[in-house]
PDB file of N, CA and C in Angstrom:
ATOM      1  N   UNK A   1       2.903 -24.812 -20.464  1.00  0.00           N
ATOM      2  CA  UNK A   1       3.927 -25.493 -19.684  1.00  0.00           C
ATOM      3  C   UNK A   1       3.251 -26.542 -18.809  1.00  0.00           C
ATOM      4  N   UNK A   2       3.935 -27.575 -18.921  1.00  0.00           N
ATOM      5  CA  UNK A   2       3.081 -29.079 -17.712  1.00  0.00           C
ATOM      6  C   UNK A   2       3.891 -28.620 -16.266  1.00  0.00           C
ATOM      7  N   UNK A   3       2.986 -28.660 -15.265  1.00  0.00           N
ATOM      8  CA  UNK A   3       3.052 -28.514 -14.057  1.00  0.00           C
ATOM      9  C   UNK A   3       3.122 -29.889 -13.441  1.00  0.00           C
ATOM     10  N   UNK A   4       3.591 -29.595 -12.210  1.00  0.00           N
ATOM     11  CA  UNK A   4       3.636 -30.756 -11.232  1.00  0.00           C
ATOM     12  C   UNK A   4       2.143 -31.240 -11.263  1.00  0.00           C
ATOM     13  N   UNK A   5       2.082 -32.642 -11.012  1.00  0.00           N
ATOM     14  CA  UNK A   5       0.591 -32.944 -10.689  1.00  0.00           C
ATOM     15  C   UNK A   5       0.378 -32.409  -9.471  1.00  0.00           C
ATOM     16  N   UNK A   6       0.671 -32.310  -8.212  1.00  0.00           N
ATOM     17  CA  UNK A   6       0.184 -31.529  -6.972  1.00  0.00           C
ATOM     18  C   UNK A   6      -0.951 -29.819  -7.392  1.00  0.00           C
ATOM     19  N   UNK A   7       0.359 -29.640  -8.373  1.00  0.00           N
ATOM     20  CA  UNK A   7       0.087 -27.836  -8.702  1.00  0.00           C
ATOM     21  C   UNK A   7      -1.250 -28.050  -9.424  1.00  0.00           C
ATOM     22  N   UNK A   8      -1.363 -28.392 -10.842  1.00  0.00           N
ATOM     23  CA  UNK A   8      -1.960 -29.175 -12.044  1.00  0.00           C
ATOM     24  C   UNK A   8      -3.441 -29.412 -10.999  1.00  0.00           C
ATOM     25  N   UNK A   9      -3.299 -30.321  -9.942  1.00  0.00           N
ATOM     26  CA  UNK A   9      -4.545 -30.548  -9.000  1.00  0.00           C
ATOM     27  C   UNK A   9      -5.495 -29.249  -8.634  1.00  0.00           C
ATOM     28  N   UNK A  10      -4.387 -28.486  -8.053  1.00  0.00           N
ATOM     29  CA  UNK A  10      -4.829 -27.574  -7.387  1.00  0.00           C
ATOM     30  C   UNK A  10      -5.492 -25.996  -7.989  1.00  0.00           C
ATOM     31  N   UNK A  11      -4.662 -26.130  -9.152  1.00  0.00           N
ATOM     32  CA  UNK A  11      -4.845 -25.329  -9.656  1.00  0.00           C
ATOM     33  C   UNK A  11      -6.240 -24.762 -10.525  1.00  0.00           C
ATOM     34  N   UNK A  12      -7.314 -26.575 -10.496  1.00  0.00           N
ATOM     35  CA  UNK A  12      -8.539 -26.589 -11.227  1.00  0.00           C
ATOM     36  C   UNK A  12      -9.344 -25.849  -9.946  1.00  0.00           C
ATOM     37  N   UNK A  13     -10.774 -25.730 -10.961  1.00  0.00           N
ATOM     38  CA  UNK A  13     -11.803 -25.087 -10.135  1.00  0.00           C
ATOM     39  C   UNK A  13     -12.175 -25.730  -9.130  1.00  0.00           C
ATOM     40  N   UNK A  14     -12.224 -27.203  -9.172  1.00  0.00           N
ATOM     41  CA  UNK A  14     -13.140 -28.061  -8.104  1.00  0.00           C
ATOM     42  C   UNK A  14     -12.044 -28.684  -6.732  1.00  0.00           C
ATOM     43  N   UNK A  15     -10.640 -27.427  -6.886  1.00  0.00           N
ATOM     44  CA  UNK A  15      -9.960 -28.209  -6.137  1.00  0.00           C
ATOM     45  C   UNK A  15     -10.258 -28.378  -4.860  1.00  0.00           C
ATOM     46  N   UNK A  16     -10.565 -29.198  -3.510  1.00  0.00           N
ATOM     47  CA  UNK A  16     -10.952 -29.359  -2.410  1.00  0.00           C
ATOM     48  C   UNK A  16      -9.744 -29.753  -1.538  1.00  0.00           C
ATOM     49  N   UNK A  17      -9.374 -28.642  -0.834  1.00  0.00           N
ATOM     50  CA  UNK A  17      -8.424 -27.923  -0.236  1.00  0.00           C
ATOM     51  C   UNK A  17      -8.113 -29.421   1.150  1.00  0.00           C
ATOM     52  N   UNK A  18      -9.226 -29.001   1.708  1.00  0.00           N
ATOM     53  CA  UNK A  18      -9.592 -29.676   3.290  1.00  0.00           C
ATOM     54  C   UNK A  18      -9.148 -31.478   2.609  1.00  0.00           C
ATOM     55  N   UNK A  19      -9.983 -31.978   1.754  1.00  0.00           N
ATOM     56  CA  UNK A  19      -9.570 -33.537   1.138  1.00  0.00           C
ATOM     57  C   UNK A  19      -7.540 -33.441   0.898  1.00  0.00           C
ATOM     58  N   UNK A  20      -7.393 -32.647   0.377  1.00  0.00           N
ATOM     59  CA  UNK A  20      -6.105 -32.847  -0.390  1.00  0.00           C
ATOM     60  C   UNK A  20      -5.343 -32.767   1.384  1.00  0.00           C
ATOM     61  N   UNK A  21      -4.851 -31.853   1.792  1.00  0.00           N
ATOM     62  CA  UNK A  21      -4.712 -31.793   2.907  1.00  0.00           C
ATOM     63  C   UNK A  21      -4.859 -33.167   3.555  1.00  0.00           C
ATOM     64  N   UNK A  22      -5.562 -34.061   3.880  1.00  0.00           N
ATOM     65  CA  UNK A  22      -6.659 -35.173   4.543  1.00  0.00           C
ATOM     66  C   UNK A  22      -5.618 -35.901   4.091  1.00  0.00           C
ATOM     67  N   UNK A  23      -5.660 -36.024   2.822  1.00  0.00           N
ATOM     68  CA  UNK A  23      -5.269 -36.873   1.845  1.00  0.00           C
ATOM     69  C   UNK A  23      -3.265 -37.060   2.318  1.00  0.00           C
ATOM     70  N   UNK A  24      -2.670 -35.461   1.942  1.00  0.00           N
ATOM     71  CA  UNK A  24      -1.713 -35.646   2.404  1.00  0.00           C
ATOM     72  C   UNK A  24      -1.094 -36.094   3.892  1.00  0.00           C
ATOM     73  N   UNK A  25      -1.731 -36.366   4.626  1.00  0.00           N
ATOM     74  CA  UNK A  25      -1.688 -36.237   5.811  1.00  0.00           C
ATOM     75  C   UNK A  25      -1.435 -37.656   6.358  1.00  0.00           C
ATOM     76  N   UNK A  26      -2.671 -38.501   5.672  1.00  0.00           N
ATOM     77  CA  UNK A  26      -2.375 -39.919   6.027  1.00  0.00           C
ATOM     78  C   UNK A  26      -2.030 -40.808   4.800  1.00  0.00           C
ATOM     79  N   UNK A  27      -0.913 -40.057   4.288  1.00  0.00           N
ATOM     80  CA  UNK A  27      -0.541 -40.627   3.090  1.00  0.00           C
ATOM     81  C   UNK A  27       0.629 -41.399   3.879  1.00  0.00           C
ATOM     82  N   UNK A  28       1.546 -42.483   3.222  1.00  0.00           N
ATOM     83  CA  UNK A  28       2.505 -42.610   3.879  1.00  0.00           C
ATOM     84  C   UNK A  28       4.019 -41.950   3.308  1.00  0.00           C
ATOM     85  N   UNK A  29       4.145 -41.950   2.077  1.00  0.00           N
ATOM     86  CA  UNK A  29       5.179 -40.412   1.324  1.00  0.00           C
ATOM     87  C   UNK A  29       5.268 -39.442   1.710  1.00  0.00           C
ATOM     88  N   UNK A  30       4.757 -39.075   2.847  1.00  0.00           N
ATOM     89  CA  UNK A  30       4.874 -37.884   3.498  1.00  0.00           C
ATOM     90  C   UNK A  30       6.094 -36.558   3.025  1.00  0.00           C
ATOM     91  N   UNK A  31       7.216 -37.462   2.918  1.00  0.00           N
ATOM     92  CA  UNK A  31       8.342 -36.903   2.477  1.00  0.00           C
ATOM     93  C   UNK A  31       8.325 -36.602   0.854  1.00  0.00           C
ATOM     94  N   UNK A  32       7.698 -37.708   0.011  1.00  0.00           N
ATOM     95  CA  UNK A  32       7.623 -37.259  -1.770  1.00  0.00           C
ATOM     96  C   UNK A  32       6.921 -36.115  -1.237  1.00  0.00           C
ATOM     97  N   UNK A  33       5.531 -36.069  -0.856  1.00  0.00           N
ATOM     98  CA  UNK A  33       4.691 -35.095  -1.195  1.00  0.00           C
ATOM     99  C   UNK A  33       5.087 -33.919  -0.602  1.00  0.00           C
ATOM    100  N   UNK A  34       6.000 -33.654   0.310  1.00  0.00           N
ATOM    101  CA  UNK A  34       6.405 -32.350   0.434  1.00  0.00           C
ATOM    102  C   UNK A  34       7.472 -32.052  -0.243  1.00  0.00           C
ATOM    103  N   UNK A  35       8.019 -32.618  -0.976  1.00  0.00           N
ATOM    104  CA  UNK A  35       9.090 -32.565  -1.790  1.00  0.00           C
ATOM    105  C   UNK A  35       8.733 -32.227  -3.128  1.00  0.00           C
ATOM    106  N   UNK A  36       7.332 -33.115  -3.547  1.00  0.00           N
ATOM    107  CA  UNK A  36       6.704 -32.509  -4.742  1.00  0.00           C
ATOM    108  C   UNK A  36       6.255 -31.066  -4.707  1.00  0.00           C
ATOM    109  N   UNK A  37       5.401 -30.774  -3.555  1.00  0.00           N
ATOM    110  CA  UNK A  37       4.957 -29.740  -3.689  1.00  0.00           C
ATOM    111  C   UNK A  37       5.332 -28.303  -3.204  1.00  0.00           C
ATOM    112  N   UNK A  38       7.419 -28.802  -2.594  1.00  0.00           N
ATOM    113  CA  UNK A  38       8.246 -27.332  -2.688  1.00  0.00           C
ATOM    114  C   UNK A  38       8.306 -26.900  -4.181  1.00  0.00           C
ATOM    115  N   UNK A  39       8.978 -28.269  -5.374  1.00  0.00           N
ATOM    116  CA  UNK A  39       8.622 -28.477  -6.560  1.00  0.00           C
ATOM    117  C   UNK A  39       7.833 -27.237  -6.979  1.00  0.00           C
ATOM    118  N   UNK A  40       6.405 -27.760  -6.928  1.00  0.00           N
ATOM    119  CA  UNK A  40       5.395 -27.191  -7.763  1.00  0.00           C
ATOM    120  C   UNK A  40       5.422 -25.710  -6.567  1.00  0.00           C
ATOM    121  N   UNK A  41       5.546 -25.688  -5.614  1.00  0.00           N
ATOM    122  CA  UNK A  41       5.590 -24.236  -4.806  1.00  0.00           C
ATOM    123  C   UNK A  41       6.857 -23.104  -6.135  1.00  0.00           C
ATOM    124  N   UNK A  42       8.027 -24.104  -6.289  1.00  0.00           N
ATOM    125  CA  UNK A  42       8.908 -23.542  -6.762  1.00  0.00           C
ATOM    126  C   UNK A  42       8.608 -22.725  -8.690  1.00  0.00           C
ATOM    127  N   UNK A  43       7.982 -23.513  -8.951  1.00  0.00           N
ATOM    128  CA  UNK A  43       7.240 -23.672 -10.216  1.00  0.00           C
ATOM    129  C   UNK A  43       6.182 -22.400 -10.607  1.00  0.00           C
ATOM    130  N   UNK A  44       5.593 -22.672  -9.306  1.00  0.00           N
ATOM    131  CA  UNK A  44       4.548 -21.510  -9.526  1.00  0.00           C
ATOM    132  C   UNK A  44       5.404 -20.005  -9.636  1.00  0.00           C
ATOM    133  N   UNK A  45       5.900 -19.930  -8.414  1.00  0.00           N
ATOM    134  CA  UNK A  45       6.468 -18.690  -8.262  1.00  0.00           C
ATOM    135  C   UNK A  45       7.514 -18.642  -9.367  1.00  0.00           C
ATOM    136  N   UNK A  46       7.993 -19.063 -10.282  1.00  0.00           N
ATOM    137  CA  UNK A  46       8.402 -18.623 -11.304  1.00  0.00           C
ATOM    138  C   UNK A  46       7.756 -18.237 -12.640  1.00  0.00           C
ATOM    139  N   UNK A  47       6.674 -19.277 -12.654  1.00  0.00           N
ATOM    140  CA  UNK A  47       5.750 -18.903 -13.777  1.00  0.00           C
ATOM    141  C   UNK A  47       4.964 -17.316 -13.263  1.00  0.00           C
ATOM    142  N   UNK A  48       4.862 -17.256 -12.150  1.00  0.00           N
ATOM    143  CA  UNK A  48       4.630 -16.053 -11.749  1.00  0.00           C
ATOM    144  C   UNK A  48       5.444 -14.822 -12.406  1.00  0.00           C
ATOM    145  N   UNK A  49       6.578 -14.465 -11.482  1.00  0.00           N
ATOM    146  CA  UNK A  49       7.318 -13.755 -11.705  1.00  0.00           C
ATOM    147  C   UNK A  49       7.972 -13.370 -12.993  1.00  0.00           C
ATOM    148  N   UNK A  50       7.601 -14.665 -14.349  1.00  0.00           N
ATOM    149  CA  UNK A  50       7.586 -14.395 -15.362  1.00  0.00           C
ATOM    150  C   UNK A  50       6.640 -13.245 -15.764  1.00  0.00           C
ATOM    151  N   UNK A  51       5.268 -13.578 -15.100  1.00  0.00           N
ATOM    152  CA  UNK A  51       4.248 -12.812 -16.385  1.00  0.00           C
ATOM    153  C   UNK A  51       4.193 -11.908 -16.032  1.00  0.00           C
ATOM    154  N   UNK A  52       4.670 -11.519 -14.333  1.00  0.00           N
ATOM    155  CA  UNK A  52       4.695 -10.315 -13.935  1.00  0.00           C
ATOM    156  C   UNK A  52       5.468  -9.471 -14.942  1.00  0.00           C
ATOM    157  N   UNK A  53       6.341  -9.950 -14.992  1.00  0.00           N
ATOM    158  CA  UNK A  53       7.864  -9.103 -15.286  1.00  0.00           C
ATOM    159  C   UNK A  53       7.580  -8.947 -16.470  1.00  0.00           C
ATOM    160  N   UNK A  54       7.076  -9.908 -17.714  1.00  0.00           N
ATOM    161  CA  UNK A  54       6.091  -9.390 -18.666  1.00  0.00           C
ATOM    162  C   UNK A  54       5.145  -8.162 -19.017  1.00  0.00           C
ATOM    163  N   UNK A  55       4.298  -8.034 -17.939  1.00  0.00           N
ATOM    164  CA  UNK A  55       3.769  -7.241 -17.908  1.00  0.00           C
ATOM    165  C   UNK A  55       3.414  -6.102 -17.026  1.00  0.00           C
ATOM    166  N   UNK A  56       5.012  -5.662 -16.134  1.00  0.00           N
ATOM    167  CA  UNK A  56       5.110  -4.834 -15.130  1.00  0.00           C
ATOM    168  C   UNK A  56       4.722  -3.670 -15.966  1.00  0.00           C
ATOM    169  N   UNK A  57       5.022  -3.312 -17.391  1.00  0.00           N
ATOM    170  CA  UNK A  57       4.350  -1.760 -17.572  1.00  0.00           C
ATOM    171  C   UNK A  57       3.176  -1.892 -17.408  1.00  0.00           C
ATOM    172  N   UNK A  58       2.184  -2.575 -18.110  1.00  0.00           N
ATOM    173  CA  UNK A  58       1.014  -2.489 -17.675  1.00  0.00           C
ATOM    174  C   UNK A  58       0.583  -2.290 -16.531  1.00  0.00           C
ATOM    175  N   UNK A  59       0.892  -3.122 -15.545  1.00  0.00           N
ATOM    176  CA  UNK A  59       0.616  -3.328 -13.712  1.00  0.00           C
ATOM    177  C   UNK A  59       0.634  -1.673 -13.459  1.00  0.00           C
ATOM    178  N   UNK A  60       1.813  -1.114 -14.022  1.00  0.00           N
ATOM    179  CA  UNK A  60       2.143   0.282 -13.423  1.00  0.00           C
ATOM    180  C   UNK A  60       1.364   1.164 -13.734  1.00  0.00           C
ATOM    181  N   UNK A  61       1.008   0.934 -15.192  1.00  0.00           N
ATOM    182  CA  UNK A  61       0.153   1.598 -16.106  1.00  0.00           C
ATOM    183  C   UNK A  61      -1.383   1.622 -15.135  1.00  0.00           C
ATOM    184  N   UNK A  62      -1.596   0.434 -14.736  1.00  0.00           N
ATOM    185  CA  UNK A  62      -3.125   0.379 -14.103  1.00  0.00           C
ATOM    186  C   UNK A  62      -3.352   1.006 -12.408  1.00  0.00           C
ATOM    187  N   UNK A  63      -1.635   0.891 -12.101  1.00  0.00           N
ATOM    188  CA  UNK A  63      -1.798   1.735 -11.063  1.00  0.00           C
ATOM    189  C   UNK A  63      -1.722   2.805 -10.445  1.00  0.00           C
ATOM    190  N   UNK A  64      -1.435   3.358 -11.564  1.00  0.00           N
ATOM    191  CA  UNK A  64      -1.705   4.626 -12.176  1.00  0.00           C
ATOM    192  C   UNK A  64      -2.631   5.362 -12.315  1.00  0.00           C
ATOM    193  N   UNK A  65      -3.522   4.615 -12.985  1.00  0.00           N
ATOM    194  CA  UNK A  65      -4.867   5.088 -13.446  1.00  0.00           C
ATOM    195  C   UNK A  65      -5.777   4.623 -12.099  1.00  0.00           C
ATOM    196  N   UNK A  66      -5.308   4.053 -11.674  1.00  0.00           N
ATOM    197  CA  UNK A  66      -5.963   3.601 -10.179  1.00  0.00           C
ATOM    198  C   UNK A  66      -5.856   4.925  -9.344  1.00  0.00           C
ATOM    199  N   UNK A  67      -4.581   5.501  -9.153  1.00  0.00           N
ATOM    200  CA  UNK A  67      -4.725   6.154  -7.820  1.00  0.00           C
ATOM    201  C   UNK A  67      -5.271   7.531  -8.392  1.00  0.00           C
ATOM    202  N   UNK A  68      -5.175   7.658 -10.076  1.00  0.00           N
ATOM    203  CA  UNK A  68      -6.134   9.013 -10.575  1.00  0.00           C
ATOM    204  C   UNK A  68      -7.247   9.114 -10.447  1.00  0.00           C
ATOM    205  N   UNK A  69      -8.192   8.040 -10.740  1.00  0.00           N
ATOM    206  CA  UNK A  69      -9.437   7.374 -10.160  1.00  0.00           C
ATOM    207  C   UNK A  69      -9.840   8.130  -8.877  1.00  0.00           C
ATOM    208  N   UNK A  70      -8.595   7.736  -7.989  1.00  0.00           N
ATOM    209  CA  UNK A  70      -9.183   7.552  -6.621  1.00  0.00           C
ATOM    210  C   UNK A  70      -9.234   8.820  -6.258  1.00  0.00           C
ATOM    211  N   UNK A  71      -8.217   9.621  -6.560  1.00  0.00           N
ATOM    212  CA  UNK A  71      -7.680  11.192  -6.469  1.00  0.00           C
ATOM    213  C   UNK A  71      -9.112  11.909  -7.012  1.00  0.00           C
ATOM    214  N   UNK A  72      -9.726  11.596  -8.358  1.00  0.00           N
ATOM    215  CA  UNK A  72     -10.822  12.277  -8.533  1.00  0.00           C
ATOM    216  C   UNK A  72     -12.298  11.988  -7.877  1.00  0.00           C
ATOM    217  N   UNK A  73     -12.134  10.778  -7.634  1.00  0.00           N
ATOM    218  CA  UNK A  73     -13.187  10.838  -6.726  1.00  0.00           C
ATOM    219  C   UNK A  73     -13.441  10.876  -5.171  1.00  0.00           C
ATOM    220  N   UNK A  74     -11.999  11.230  -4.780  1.00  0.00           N
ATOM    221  CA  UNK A  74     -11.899  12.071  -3.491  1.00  0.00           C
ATOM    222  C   UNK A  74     -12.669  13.351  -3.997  1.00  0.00           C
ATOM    223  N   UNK A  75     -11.995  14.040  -4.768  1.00  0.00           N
ATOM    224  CA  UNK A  75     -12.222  15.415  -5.288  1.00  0.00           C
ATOM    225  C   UNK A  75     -13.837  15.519  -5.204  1.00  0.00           C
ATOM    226  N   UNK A  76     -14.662  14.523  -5.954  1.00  0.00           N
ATOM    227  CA  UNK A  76     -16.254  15.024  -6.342  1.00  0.00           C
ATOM    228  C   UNK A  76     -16.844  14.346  -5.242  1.00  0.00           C
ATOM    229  N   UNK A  77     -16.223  13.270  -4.303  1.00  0.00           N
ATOM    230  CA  UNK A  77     -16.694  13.363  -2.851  1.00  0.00           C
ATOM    231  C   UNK A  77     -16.806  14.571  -1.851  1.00  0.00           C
ATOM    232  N   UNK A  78     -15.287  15.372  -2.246  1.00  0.00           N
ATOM    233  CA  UNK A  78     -15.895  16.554  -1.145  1.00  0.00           C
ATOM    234  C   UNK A  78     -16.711  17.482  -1.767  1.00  0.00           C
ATOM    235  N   UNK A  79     -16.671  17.328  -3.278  1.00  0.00           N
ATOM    236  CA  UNK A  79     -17.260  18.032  -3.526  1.00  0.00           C
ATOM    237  C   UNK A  79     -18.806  18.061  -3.355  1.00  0.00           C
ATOM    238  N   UNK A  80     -19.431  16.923  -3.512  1.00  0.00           N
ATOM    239  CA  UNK A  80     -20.715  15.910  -3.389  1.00  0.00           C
ATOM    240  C   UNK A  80     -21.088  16.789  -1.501  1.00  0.00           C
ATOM    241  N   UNK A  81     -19.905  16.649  -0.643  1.00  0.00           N
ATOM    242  CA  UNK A  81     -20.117  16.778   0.685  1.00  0.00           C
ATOM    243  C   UNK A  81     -20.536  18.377   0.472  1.00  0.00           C
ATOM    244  N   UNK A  82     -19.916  19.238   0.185  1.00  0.00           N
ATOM    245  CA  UNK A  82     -20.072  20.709  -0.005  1.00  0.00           C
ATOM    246  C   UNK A  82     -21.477  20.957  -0.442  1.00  0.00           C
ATOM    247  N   UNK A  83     -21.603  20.123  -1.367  1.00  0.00           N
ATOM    248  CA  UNK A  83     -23.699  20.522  -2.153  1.00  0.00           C
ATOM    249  C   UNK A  83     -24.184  20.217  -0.842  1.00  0.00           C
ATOM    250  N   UNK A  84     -24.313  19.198  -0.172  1.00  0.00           N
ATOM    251  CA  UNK A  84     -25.358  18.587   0.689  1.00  0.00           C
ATOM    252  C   UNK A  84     -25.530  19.543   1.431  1.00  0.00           C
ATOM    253  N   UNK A  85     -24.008  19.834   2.039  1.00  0.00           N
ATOM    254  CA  UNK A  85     -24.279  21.397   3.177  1.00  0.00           C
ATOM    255  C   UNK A  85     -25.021  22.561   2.664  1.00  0.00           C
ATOM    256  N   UNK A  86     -24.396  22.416   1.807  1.00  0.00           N
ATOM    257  CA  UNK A  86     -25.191  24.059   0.865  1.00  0.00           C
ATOM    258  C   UNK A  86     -26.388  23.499   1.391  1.00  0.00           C
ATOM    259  N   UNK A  87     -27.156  22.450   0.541  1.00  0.00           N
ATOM    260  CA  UNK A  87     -28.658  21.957   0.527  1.00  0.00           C
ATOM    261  C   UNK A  87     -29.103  22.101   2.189  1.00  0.00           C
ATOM    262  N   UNK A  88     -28.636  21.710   3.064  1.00  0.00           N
ATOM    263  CA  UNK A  88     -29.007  21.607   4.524  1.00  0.00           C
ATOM    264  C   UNK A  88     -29.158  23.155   5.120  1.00  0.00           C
ATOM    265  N   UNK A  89     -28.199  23.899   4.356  1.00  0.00           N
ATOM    266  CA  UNK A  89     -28.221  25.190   5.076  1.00  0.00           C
ATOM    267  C   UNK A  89     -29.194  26.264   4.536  1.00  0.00           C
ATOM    268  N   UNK A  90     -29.592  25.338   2.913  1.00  0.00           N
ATOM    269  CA  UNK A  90     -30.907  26.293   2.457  1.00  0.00           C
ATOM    270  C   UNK A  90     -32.117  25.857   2.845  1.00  0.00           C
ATOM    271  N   UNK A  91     -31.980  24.751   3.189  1.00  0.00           N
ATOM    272  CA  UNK A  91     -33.380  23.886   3.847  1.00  0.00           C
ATOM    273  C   UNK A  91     -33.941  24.820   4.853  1.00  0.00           C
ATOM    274  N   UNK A  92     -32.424  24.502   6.353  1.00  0.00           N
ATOM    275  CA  UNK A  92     -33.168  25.595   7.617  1.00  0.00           C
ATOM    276  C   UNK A  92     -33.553  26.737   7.297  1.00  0.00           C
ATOM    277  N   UNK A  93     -32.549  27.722   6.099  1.00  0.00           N
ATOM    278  CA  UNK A  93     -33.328  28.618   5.859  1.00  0.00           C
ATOM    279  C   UNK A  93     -34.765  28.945   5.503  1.00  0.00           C
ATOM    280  N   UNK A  94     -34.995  28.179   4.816  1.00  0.00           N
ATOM    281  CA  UNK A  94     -36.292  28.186   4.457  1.00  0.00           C
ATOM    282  C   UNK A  94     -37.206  27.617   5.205  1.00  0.00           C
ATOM    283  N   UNK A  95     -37.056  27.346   6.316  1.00  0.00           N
ATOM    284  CA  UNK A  95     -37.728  26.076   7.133  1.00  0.00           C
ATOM    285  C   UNK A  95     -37.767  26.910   8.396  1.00  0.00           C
ATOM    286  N   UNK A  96     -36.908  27.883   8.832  1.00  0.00           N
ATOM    287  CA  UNK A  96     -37.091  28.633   9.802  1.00  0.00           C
ATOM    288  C   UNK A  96     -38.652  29.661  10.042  1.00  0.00           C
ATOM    289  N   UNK A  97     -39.038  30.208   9.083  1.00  0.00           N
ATOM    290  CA  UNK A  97     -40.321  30.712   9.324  1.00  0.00           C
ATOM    291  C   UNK A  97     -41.146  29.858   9.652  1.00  0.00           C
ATOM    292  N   UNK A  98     -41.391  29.005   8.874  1.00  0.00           N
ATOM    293  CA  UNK A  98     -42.158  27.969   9.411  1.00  0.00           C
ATOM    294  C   UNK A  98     -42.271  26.973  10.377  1.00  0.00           C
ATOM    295  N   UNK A  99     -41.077  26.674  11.317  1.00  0.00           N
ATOM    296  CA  UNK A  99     -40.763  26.599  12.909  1.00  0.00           C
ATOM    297  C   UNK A  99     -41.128  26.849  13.490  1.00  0.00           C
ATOM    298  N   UNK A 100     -41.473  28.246  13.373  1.00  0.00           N
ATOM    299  CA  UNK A 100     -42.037  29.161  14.982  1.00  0.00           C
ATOM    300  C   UNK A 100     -43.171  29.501  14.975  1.00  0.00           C
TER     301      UNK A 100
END
């Protein structure tokens, strides 16, 4: 799909935010260019909300598997926490004769 040139600009890698800005600023269209770029504001957020909506099972699908992720490695965090203690509490044991 062809985008607004504003969007189209912005949208490349080398876009330079602070210039464009600069640029709009002491332009004298003041009025096109905010008019273009509700436009391309408007544009985006639909091409958006397309691919979302495309691919909301997936999204769900991944966030899903996201918070199982996270759920299990809560789990082998405390679990991870539980060894260390064990380990600390066999240490002093063993470390106590040799203390005094």
């Amino acid at each position: 799909k062809e985008f607004d040139p504003d969007l189209s600009d912005a949208l490349s890698d080398g876009f330079d935010v602070v210039r464009f800005v600069q640029d709009a600023l002491s332009a004298e269209e003041t009025e096109a260019r905010l008019s273009s770029l509700a436009r391309a504001e408007q544009q985006l957020s639909t091409v958006l909300g397309t691919l979302v909506s495309e691919q909301y099972g997936e999204l769900i699908s991944e966030v899903k598997a996201v918070r199982e992720l996270e759920e299990k490695l809560l789990h082998h965090k405390q679990r991870v926490e539980a060894v260390m203690l064990a380990v600390r509490r066999v240490r002093n044991v063993c470390m106590k004769p040799f203390s005094t």
